[in-house]
PDB file of N, CA and C in Angstrom:
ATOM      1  N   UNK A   1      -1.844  12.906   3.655  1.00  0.00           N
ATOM      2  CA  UNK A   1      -1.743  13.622   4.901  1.00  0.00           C
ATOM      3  C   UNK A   1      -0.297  13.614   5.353  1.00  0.00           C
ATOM      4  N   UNK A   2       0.289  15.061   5.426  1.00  0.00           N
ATOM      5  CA  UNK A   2       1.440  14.948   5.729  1.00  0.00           C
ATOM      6  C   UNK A   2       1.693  14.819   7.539  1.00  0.00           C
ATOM      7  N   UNK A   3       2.734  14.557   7.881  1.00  0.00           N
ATOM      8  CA  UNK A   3       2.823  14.280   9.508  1.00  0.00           C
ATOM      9  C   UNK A   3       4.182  14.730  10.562  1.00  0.00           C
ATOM     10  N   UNK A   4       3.838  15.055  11.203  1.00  0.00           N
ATOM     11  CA  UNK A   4       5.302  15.253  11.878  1.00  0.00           C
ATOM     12  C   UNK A   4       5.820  14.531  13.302  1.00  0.00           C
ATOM     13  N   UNK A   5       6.466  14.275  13.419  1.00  0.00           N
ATOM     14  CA  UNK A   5       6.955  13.115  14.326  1.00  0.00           C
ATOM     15  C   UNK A   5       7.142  13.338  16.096  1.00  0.00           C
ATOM     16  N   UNK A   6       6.277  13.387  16.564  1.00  0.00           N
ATOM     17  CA  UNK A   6       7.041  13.482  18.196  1.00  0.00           C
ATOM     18  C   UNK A   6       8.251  12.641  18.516  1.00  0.00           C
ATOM     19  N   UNK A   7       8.482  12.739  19.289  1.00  0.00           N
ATOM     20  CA  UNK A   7       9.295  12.453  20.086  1.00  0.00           C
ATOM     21  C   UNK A   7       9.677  11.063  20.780  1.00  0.00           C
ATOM     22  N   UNK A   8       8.343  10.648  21.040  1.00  0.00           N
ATOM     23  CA  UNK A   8       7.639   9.455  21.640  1.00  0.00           C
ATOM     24  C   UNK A   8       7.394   8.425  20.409  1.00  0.00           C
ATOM     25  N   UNK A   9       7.469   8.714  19.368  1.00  0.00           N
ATOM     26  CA  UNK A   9       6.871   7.642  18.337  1.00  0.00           C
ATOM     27  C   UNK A   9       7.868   6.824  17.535  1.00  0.00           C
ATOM     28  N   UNK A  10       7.869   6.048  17.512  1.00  0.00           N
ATOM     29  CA  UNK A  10       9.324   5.006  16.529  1.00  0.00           C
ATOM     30  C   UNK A  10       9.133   5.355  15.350  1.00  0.00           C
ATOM     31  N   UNK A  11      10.388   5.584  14.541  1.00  0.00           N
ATOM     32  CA  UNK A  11      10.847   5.525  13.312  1.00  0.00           C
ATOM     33  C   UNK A  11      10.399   4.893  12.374  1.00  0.00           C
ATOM     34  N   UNK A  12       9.892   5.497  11.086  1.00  0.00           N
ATOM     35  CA  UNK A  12       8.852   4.755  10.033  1.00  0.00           C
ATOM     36  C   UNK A  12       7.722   5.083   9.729  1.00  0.00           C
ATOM     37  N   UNK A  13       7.041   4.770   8.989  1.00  0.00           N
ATOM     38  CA  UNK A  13       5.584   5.506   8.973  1.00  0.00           C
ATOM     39  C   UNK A  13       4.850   4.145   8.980  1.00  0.00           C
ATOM     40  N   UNK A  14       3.265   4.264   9.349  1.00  0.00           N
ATOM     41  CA  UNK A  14       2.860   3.254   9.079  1.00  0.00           C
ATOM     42  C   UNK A  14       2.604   2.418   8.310  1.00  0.00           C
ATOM     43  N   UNK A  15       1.530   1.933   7.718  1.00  0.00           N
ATOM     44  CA  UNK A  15       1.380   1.394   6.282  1.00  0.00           C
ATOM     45  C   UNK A  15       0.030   2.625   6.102  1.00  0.00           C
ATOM     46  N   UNK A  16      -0.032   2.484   4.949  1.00  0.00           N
ATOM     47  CA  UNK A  16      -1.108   3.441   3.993  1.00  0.00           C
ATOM     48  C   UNK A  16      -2.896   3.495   4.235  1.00  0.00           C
ATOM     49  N   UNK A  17      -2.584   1.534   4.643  1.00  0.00           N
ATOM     50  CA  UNK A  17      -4.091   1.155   5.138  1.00  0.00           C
ATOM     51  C   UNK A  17      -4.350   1.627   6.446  1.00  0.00           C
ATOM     52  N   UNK A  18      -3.153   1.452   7.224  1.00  0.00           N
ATOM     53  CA  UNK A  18      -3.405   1.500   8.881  1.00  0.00           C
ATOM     54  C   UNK A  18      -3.841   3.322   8.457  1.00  0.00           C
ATOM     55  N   UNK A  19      -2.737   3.712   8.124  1.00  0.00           N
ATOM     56  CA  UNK A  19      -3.136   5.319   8.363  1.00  0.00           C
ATOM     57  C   UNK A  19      -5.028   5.689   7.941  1.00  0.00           C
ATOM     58  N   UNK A  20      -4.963   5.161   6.786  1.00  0.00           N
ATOM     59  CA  UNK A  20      -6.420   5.311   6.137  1.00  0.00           C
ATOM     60  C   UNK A  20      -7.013   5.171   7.080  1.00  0.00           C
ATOM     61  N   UNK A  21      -7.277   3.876   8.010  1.00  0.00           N
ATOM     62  CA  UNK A  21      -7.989   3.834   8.459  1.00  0.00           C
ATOM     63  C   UNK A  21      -8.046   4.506   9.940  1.00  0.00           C
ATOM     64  N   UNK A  22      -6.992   5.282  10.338  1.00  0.00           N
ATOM     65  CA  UNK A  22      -7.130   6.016  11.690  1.00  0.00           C
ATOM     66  C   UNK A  22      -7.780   7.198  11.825  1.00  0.00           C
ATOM     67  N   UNK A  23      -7.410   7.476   9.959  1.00  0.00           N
ATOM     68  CA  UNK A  23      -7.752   8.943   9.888  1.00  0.00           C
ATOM     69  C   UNK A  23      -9.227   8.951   9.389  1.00  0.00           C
ATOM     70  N   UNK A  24      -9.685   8.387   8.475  1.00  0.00           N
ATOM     71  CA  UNK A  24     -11.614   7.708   9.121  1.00  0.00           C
ATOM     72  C   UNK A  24     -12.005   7.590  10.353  1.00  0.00           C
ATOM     73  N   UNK A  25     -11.390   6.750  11.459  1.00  0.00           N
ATOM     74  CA  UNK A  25     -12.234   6.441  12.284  1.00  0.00           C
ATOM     75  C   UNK A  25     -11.732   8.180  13.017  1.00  0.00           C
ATOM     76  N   UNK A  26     -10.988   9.001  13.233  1.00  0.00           N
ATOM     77  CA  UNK A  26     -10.765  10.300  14.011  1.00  0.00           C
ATOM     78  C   UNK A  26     -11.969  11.425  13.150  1.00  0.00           C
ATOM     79  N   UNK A  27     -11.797  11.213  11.850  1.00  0.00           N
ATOM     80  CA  UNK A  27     -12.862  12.103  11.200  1.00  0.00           C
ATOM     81  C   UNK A  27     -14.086  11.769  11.194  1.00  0.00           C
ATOM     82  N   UNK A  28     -14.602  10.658  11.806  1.00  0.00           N
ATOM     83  CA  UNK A  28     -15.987  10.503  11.929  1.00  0.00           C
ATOM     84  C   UNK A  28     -16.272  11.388  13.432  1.00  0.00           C
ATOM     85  N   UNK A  29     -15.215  11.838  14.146  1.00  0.00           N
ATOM     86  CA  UNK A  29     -15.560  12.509  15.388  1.00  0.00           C
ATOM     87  C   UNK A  29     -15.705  14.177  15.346  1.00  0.00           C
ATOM     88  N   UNK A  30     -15.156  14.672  13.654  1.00  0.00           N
ATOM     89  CA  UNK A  30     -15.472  16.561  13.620  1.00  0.00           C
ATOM     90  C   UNK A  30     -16.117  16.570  12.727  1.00  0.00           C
ATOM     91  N   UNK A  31     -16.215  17.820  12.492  1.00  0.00           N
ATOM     92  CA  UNK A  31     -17.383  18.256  11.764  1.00  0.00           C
ATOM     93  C   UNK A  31     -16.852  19.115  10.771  1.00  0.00           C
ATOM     94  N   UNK A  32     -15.945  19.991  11.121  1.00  0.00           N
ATOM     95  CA  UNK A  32     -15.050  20.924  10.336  1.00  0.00           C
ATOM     96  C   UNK A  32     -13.736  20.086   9.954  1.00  0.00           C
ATOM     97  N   UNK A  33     -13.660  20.134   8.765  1.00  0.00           N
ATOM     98  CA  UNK A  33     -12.178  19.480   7.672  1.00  0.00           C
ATOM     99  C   UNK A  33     -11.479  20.018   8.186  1.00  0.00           C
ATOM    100  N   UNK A  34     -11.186  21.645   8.740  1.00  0.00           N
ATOM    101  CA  UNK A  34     -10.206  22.099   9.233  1.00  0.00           C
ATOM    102  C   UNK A  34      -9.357  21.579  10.386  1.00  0.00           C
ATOM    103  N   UNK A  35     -10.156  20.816  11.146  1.00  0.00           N
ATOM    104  CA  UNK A  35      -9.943  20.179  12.761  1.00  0.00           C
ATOM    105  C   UNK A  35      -8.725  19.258  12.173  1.00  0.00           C
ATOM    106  N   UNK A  36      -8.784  18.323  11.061  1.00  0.00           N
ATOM    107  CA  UNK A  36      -8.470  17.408  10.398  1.00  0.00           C
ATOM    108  C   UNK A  36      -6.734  18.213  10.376  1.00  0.00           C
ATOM    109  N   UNK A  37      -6.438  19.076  10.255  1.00  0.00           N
ATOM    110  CA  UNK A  37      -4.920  19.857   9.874  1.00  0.00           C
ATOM    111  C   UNK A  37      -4.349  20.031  11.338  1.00  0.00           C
ATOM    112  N   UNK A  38      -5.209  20.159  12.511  1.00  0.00           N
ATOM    113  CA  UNK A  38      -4.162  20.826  13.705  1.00  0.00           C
ATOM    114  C   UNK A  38      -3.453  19.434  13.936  1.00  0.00           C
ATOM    115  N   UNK A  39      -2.340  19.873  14.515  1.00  0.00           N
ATOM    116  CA  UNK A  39      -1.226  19.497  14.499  1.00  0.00           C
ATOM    117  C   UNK A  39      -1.076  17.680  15.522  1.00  0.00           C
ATOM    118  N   UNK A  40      -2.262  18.189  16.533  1.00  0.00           N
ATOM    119  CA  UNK A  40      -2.354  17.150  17.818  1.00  0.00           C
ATOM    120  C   UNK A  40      -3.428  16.524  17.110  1.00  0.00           C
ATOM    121  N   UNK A  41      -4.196  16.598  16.177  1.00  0.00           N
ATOM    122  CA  UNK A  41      -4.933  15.507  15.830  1.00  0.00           C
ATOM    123  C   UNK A  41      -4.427  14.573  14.768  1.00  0.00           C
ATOM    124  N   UNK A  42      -3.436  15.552  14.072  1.00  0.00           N
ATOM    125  CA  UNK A  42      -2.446  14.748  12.987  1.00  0.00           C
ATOM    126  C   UNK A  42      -1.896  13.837  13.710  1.00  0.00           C
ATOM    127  N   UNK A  43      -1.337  14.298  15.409  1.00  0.00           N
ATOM    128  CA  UNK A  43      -0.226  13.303  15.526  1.00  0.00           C
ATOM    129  C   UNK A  43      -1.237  12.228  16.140  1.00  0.00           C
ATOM    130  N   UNK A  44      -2.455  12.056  16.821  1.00  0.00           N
ATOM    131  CA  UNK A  44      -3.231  11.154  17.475  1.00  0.00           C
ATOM    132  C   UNK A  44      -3.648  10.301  16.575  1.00  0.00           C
ATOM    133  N   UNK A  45      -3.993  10.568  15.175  1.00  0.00           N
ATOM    134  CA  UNK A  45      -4.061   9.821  13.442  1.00  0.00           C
ATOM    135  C   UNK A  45      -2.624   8.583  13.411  1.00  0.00           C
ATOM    136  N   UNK A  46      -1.461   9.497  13.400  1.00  0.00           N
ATOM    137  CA  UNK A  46      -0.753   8.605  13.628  1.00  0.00           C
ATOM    138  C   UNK A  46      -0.099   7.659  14.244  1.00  0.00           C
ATOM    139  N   UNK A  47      -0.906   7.946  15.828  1.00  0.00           N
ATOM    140  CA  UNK A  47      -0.579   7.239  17.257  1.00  0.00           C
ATOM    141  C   UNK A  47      -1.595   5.837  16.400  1.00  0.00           C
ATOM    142  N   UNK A  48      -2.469   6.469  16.100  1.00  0.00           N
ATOM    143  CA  UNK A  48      -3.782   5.198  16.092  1.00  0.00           C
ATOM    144  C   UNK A  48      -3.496   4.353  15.076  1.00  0.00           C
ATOM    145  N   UNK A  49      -3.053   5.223  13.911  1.00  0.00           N
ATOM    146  CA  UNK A  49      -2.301   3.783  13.114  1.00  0.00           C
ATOM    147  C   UNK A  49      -0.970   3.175  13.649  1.00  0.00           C
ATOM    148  N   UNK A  50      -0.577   3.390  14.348  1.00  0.00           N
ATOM    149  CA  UNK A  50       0.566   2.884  14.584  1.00  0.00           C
ATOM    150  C   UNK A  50      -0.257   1.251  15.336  1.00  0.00           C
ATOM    151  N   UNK A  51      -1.087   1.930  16.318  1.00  0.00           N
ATOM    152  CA  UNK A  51      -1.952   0.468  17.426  1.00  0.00           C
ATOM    153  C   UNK A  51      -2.280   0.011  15.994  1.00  0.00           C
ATOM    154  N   UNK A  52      -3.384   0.148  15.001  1.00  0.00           N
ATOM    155  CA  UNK A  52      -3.638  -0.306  14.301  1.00  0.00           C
ATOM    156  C   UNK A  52      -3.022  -1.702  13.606  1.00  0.00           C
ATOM    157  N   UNK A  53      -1.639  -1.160  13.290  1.00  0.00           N
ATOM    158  CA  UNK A  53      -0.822  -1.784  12.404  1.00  0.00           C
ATOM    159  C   UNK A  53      -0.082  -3.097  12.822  1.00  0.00           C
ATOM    160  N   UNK A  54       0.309  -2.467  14.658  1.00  0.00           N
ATOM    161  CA  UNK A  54       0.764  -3.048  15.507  1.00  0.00           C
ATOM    162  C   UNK A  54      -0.296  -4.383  15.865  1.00  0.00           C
ATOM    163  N   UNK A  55      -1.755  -4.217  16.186  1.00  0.00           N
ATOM    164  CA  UNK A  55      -2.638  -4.822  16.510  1.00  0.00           C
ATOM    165  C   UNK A  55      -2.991  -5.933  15.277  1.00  0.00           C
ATOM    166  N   UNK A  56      -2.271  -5.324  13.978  1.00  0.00           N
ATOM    167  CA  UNK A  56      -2.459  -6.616  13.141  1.00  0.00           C
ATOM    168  C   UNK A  56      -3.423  -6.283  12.214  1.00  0.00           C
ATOM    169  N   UNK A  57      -4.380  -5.529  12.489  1.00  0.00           N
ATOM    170  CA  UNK A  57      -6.008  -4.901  11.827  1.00  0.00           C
ATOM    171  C   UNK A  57      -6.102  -4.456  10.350  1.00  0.00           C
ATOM    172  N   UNK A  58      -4.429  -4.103  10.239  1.00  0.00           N
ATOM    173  CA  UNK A  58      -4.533  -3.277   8.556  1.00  0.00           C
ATOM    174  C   UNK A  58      -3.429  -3.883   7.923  1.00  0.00           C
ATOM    175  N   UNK A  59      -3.995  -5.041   7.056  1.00  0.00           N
ATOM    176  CA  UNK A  59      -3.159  -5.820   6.123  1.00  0.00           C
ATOM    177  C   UNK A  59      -2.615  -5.210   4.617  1.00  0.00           C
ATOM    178  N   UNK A  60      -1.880  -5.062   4.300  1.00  0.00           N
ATOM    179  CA  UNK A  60      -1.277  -4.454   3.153  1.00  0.00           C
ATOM    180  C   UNK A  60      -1.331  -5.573   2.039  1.00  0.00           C
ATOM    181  N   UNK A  61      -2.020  -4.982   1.151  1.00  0.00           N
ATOM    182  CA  UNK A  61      -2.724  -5.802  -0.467  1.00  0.00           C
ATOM    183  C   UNK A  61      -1.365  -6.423  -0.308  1.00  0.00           C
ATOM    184  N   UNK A  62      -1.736  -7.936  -0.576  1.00  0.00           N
ATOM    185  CA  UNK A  62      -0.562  -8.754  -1.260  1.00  0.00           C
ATOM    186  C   UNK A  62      -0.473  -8.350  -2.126  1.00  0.00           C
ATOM    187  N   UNK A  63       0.481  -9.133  -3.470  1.00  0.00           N
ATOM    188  CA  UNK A  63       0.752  -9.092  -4.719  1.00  0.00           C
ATOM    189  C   UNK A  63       0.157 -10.159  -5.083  1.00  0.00           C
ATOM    190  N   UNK A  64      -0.442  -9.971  -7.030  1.00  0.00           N
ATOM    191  CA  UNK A  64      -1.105 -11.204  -7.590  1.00  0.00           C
ATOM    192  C   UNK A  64      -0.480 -12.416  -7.775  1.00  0.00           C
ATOM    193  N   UNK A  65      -0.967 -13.523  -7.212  1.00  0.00           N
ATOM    194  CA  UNK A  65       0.163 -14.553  -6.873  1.00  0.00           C
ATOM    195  C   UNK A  65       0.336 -14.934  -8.344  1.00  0.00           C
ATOM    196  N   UNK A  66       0.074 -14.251  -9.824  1.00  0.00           N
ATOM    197  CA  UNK A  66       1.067 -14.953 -10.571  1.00  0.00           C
ATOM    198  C   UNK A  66       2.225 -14.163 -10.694  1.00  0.00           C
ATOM    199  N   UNK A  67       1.769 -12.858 -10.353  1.00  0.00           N
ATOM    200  CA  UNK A  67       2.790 -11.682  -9.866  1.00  0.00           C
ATOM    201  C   UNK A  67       4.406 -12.752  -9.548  1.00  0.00           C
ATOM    202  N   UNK A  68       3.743 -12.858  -8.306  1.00  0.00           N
ATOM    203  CA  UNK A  68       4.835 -13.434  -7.376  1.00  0.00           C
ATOM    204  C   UNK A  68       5.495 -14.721  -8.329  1.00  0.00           C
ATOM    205  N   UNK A  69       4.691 -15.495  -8.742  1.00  0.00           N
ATOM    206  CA  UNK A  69       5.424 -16.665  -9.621  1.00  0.00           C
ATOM    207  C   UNK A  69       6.063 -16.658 -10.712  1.00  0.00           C
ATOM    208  N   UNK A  70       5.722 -15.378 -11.147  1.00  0.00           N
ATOM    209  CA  UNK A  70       6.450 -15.009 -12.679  1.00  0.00           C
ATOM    210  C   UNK A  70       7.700 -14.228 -11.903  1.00  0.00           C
ATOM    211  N   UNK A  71       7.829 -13.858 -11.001  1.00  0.00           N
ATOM    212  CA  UNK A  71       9.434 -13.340  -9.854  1.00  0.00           C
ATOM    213  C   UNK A  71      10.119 -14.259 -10.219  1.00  0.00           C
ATOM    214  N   UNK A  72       9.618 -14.986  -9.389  1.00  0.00           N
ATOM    215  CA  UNK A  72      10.542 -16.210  -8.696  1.00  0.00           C
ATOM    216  C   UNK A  72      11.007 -17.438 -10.078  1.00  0.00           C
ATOM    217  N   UNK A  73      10.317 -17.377 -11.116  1.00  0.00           N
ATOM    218  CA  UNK A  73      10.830 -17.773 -12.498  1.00  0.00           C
ATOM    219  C   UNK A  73      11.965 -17.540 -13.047  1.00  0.00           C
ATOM    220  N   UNK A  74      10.941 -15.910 -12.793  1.00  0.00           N
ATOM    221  CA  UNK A  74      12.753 -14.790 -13.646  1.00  0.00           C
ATOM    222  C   UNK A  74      13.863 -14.961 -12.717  1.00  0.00           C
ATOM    223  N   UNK A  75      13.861 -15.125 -11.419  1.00  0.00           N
ATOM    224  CA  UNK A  75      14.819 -15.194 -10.847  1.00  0.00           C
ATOM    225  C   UNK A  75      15.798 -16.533 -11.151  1.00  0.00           C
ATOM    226  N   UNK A  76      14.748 -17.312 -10.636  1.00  0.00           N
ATOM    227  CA  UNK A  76      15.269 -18.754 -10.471  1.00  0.00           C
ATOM    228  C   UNK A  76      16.307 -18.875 -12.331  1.00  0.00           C
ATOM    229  N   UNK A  77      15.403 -18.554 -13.447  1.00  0.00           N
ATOM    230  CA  UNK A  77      15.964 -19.135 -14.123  1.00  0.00           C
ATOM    231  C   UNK A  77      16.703 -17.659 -15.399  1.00  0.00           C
ATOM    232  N   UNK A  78      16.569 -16.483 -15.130  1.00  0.00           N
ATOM    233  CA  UNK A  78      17.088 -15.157 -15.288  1.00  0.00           C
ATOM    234  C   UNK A  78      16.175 -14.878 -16.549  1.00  0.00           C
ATOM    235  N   UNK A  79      15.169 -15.336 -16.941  1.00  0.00           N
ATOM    236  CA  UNK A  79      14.714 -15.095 -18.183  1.00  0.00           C
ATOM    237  C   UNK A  79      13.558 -13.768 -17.915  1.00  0.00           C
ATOM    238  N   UNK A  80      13.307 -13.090 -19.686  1.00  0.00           N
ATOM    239  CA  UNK A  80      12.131 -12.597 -19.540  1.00  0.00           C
ATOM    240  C   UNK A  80      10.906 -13.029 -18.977  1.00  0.00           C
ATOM    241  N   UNK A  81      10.037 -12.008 -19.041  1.00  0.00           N
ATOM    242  CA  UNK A  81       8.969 -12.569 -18.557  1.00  0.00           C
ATOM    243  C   UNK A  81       8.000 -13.046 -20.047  1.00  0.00           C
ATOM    244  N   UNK A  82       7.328 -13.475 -20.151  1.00  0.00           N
ATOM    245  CA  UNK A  82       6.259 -13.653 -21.081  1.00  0.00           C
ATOM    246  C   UNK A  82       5.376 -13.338 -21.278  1.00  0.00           C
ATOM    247  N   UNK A  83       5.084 -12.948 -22.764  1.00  0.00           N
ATOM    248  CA  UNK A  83       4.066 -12.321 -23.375  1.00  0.00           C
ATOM    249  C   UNK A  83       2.577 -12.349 -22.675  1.00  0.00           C
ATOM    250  N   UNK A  84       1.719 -11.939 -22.597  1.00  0.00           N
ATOM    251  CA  UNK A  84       0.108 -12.720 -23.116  1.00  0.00           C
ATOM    252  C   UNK A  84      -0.356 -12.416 -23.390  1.00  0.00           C
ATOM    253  N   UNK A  85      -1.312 -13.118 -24.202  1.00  0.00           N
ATOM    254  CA  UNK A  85      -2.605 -13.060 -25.180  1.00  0.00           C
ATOM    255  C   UNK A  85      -1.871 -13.609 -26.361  1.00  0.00           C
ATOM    256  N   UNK A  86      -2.560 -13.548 -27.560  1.00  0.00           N
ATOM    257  CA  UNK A  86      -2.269 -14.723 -28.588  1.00  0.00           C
ATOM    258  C   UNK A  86      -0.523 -14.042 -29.345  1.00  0.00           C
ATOM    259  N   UNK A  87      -0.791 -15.636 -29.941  1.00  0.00           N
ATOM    260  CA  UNK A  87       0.908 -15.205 -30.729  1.00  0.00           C
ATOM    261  C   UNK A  87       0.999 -14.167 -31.582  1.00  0.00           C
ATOM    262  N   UNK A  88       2.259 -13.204 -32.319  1.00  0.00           N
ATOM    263  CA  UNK A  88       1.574 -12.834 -33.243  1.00  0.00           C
ATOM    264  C   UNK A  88       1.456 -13.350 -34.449  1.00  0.00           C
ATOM    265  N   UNK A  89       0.670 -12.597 -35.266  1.00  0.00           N
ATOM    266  CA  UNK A  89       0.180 -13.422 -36.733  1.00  0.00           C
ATOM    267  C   UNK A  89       1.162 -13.423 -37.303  1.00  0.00           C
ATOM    268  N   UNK A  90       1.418 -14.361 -38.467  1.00  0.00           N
ATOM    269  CA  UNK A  90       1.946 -14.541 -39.540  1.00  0.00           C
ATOM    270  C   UNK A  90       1.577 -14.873 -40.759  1.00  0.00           C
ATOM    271  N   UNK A  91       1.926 -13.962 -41.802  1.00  0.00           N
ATOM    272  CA  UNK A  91       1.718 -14.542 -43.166  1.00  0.00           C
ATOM    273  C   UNK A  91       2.079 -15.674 -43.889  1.00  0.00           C
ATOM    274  N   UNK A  92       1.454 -16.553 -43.807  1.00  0.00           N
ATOM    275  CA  UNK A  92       1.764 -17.518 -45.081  1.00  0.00           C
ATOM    276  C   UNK A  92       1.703 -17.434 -46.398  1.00  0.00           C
ATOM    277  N   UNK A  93       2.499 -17.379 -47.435  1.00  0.00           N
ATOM    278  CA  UNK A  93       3.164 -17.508 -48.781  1.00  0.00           C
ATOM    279  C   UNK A  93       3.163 -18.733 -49.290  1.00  0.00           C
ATOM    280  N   UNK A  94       2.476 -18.790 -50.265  1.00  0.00           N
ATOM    281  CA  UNK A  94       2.493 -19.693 -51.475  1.00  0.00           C
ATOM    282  C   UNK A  94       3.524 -19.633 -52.304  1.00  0.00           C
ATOM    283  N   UNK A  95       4.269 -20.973 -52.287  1.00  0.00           N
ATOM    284  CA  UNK A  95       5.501 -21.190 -53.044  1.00  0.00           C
ATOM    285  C   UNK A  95       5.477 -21.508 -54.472  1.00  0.00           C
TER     286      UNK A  95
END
């Protein structure tokens, strides 16, 4: 959903969840998808995520905390990251 900015509203967009969820709870109130495009209900979508976001209500997916620990590895110690799943194979030869 694209949006356009009054005047009145601070700089930024919300998060993805807050919006999701403003623009559910406003579309459970029409009936026609079209209602969903005028311009004053776009911007009332984005008034409501804004309370939303503000109010704390729409948390943005962490990252998988090995996510985060395999970061702070590479950082700490500058290396790749590491493989997983098994090693690969090797042939052994009879001498």
């Amino acid at each position: 959903m694209t949006s356009e900015r009054p005047l009145d509203v601070p700089l930024g967009m919300p998060s993805a969840e807050a919006l999701r969820l403003a623009t559910a709870a406003i579309r459970r109130r029409y009936v026609l998808a079209e209602t969903m495009q005028h311009p004053v209900v776009r911007s009332e979508c984005m008034r409501l995520a804004y309370l939303i976001e503000a109010y704390g209500l729409a948390t943005a997916p962490s990252p998988p905390q090995e996510d985060v620990v395999a970061e702070r590895r590479r950082a700490r110690h500058g290396t790749a990251p590491r493989l997983r799943g098994p090693p690969p194979a090797v042939e052994l030869r009879a001498v």
